[in-house]
Protein backbone atom coordinates (compact mmCIF):
# COMPACT_ATOMS: atom_id res chain seq x y z
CA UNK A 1 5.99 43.75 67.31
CA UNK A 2 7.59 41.77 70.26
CA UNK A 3 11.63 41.57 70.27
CA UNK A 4 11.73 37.99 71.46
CA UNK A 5 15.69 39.21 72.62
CA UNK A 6 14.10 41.49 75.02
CA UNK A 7 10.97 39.63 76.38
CA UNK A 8 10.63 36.53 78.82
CA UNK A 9 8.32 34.01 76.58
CA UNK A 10 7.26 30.39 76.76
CA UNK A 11 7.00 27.67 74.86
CA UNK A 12 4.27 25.97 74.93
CA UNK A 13 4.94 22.91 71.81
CA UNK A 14 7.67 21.36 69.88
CA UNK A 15 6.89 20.26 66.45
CA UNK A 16 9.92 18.97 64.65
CA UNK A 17 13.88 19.11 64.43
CA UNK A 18 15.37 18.71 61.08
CA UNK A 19 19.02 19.02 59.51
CA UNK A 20 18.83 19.53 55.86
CA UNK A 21 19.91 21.81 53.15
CA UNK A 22 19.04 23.69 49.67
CA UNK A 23 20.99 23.62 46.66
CA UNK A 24 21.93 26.82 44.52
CA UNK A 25 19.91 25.68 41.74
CA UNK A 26 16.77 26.11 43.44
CA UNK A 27 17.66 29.69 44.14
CA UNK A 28 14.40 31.46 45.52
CA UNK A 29 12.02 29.56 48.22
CA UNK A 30 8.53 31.45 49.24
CA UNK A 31 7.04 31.09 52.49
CA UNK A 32 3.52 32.24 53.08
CA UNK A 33 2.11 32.72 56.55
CA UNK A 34 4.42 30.37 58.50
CA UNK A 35 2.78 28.10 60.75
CA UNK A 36 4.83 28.08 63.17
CA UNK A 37 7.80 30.02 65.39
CA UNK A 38 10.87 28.37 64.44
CA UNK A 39 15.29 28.57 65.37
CA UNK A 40 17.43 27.95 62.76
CA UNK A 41 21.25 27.37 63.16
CA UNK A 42 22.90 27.72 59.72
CA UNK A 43 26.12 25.17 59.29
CA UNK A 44 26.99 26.25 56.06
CA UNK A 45 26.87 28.60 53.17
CA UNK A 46 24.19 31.32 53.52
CA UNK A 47 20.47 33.07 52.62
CA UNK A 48 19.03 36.35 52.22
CA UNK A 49 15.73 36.54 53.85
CA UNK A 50 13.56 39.33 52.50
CA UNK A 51 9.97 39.80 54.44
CA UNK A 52 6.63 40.74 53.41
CA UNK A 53 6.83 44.06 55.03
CA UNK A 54 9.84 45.14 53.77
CA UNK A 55 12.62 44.10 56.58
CA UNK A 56 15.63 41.82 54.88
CA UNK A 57 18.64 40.11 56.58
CA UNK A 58 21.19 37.57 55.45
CA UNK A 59 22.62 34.66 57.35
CA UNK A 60 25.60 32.78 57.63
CA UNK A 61 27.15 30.01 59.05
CA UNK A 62 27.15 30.51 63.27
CA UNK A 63 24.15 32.04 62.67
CA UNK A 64 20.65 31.29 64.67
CA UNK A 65 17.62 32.54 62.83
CA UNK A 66 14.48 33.04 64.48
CA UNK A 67 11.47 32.83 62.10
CA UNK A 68 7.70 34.06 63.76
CA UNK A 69 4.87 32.05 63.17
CA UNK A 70 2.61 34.04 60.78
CA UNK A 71 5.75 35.43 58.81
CA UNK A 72 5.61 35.65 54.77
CA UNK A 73 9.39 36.06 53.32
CA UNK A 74 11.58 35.30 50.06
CA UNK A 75 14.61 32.94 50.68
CA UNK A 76 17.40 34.14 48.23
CA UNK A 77 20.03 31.06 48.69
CA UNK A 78 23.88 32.02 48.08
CA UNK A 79 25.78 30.28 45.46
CA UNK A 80 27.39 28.42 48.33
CA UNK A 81 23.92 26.85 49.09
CA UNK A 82 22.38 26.97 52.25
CA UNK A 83 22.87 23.77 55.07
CA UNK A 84 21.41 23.99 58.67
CA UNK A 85 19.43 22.53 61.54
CA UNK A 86 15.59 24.11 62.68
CA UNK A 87 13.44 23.43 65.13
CA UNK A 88 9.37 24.56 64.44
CA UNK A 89 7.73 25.21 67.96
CA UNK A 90 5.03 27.20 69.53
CA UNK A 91 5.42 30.44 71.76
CA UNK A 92 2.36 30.93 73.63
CA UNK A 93 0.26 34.40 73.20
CA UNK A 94 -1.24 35.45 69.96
CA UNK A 95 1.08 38.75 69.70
CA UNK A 96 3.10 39.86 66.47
CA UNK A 97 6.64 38.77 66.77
CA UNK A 98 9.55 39.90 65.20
CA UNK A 99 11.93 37.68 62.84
CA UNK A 100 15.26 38.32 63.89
CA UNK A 101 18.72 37.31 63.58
CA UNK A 102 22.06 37.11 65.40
CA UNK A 103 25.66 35.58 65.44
CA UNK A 104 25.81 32.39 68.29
CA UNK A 105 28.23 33.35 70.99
CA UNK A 106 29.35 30.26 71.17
CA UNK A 107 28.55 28.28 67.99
CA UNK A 108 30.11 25.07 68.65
CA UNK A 109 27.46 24.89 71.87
CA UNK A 110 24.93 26.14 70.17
CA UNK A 111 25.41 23.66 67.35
CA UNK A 112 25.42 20.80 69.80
CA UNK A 113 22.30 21.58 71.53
CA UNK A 114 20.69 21.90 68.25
CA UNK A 115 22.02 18.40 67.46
CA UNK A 116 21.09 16.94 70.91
CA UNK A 117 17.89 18.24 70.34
CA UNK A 118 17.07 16.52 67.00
CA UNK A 119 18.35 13.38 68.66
CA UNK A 120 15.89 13.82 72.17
CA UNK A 121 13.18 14.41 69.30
CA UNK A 122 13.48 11.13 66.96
CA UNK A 123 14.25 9.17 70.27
CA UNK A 124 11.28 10.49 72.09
CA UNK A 125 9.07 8.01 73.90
CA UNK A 126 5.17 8.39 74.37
CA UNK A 127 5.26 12.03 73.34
CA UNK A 128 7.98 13.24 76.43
CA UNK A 129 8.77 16.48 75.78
CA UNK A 130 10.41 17.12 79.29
CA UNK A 131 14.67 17.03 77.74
CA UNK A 132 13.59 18.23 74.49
CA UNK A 133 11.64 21.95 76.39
CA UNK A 134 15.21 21.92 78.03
CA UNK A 135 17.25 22.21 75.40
CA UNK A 136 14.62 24.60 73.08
CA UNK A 137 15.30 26.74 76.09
CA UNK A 138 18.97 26.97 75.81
CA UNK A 139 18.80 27.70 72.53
CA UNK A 140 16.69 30.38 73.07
CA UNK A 141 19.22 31.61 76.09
CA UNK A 142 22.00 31.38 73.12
CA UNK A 143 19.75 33.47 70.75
CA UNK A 144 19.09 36.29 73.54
CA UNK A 145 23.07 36.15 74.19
CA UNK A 146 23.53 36.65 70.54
CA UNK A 147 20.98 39.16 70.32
CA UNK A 148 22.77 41.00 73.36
CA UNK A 149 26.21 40.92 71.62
CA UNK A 150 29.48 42.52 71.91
CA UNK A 151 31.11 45.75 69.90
CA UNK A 152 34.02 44.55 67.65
CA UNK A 153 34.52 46.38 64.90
CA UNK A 154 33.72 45.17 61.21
CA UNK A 155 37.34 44.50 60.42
CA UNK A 156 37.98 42.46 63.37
CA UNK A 157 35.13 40.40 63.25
CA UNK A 158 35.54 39.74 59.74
CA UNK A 159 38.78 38.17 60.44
CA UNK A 160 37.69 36.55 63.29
CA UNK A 161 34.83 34.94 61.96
CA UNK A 162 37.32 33.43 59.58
CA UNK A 163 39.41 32.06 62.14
CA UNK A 164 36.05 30.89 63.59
CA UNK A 165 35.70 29.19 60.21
CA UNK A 166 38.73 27.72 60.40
CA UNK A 167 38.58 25.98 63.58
CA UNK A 168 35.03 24.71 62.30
CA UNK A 169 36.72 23.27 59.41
CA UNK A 170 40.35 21.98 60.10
CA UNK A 171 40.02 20.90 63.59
CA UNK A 172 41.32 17.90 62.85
CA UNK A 173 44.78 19.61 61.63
CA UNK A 174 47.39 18.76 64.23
CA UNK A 175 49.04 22.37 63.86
CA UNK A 176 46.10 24.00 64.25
CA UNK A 177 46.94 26.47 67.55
CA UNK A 178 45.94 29.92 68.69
CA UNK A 179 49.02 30.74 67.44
CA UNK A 180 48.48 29.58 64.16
CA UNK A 181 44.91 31.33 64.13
CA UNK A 182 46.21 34.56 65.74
CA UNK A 183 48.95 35.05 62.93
CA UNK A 184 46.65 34.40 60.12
CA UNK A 185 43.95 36.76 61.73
CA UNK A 186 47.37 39.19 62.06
CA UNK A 187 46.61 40.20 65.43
CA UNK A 188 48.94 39.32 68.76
CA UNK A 189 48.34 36.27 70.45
CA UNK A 190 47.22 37.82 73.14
CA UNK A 191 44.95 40.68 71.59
CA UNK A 192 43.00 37.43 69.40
CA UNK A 193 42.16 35.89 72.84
CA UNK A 194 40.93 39.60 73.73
CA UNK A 195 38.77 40.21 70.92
CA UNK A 196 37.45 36.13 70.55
CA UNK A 197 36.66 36.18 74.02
CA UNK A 198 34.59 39.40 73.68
CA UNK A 199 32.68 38.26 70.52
CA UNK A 200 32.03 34.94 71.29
CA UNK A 201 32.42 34.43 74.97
CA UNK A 202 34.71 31.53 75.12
CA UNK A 203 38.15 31.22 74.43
CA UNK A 204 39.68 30.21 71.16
CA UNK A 205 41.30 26.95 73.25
CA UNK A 206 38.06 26.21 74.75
CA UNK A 207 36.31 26.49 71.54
CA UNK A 208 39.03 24.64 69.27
CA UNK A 209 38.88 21.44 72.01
CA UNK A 210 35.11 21.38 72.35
CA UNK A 211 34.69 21.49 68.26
CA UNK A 212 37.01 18.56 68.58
CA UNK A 213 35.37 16.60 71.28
CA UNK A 214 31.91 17.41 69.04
CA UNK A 215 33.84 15.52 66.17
CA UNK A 216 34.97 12.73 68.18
CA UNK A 217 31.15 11.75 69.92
CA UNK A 218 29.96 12.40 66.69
CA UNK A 219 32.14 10.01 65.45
CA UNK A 220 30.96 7.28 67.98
CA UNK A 221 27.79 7.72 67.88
CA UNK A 222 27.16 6.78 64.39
CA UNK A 223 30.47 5.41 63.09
CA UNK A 224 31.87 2.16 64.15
CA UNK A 225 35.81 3.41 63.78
CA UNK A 226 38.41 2.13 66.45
CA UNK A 227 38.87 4.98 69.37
CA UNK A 228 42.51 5.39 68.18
CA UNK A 229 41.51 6.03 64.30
CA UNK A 230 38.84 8.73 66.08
CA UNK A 231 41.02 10.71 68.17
CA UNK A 232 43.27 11.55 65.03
CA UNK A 233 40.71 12.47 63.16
CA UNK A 234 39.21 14.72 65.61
CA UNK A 235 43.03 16.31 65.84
CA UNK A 236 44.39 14.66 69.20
CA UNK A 237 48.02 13.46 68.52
CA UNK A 238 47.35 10.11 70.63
CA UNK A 239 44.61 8.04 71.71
CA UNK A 240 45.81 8.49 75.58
CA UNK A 241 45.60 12.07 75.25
CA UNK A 242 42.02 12.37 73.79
CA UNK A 243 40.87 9.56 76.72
CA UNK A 244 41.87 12.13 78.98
CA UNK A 245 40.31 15.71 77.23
CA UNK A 246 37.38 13.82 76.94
CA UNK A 247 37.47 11.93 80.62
CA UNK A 248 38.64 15.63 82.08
CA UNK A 249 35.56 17.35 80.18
CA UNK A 250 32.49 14.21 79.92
CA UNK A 251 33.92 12.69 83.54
CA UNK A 252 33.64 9.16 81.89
CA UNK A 253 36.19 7.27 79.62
CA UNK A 254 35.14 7.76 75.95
CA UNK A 255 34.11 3.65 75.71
CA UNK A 256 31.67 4.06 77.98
CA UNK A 257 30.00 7.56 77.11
CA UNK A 258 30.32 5.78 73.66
CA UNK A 259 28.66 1.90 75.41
CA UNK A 260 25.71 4.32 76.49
CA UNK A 261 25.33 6.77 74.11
CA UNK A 262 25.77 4.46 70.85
CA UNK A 263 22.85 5.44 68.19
CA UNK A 264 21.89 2.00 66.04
CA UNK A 265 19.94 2.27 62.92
CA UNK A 266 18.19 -0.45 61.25
């Protein structure tokens, strides 16, 4: 079977791009002979995947999933349930892949592009599929990153998973700080930024202020809340100083990324 980590392949066809989710009660979920190849980023709770030929894995949230087309499988859904976003698409060739699994890097990107691409796709006009390739590519490039990894051992990435968690979660807590994340992982300050670094490839900053910024343009794309009513529930203390993480990081003021980026619905 190919190791889609490990091999250069293209995509030849996006099909869909769909956030949803499965309650506990419906427990089990057969798939026979998938259609198509397919990336799933899991937001929340978890699933056991067990395949025809005998190969199982279980994912969690941070997680991208890579399904092959032609796959049979079981989905065993955790009492937690199961949320996340997938994307069906074509490789080209007719060879046997392999499903596969791995921990995003960087899940607050990877999370993003996922959502960007689900918005190229239902905004897509006379079939373009020019952005929407892009970004199927990155997420590819985030699964092959994943795939590539980074030894920390069980104990530490436990914990910081958690603190991963966390930021996911309680961004919008004004004491949130490394600080605050390093003592309740009970590592040094300094050894946290080591080890988060190493499994994720980003810094804990970086990745608490772009979860935040996430909240915020998700906040003005589809909400109609006052900028100053945002930026404290995103986690900024003031209105000035979220204009200026986001100005510093987008390079335009949040009322105009939000002017012409606004989504409308009927």
């Amino acid at each position: 079977m190919v190791d889609i980590s490990k091999n250069d392949l293209y995509i030849k066809a996006l099909h869909q791009v769909i956030a949803s989710s499965m309650p506990y009660r419906t427990k089990l979920n057969v798939r026979e002979n998938r259609p198509s190849d397919c990336f799933v980023f899991v937001l929340e709770g978890g699933c056991t995947y067990r395949f025809q030929e005998g190969t199982r894995f279980s994912v969690s949230p941070g997680d991208i999933l890579y399904l092959a087309a032609g796959a049979s499988y079981t989905m065993e859904l955790h009492p937690s349930g199961y949320g996340y976003i997938f994307c069906d698409f074509d490789f080209t060739g007719a060879e046997k892949r392999a499903c596969a699994r791995c921990a995003a890097r960087n899940p607050g990107e990877t999370q993003a592009r996922f959502r960007r691409l689900r918005r190229a796709y239902r905004q897509r006009q006379n079939g373009s599929f020019t952005e929407g390739l892009s970004l199927l590519y990155e997420i590819y490039g985030d699964f092959r990153a994943g795939a590539e990894g980074a030894y920390v051992d069980k104990s530490a990435r436990s914990r910081l998973e958690e603190s991963r968690r966390r930021i996911d979660l309680d961004y919008a807590d004004l004491s949130l700080s490394v600080r605050s994340l390093a003592e309740g992982a009970g590592m040094s300050e300094v050894y946290f930024r080591k080890l988060f670094r190493a499994l994720y490839a980003d810094s804990p900053s970086s990745y608490l202020s772009f979860v935040r910024l996430q909240a915020a343009e998700e906040m003005m794309l589809y909400t109609a809340l006052p900028l100053r009513e945002i930026a404290g529930k995103s986690g900024y203390s003031s209105v000035q100083y979220f204009c200026r993480a986001f100005k510093k990081k987008r390079g335009v003021s949040p009322s105009r990324w939000r002017r012409e980026n606004r989504v409308t619905t009927p």
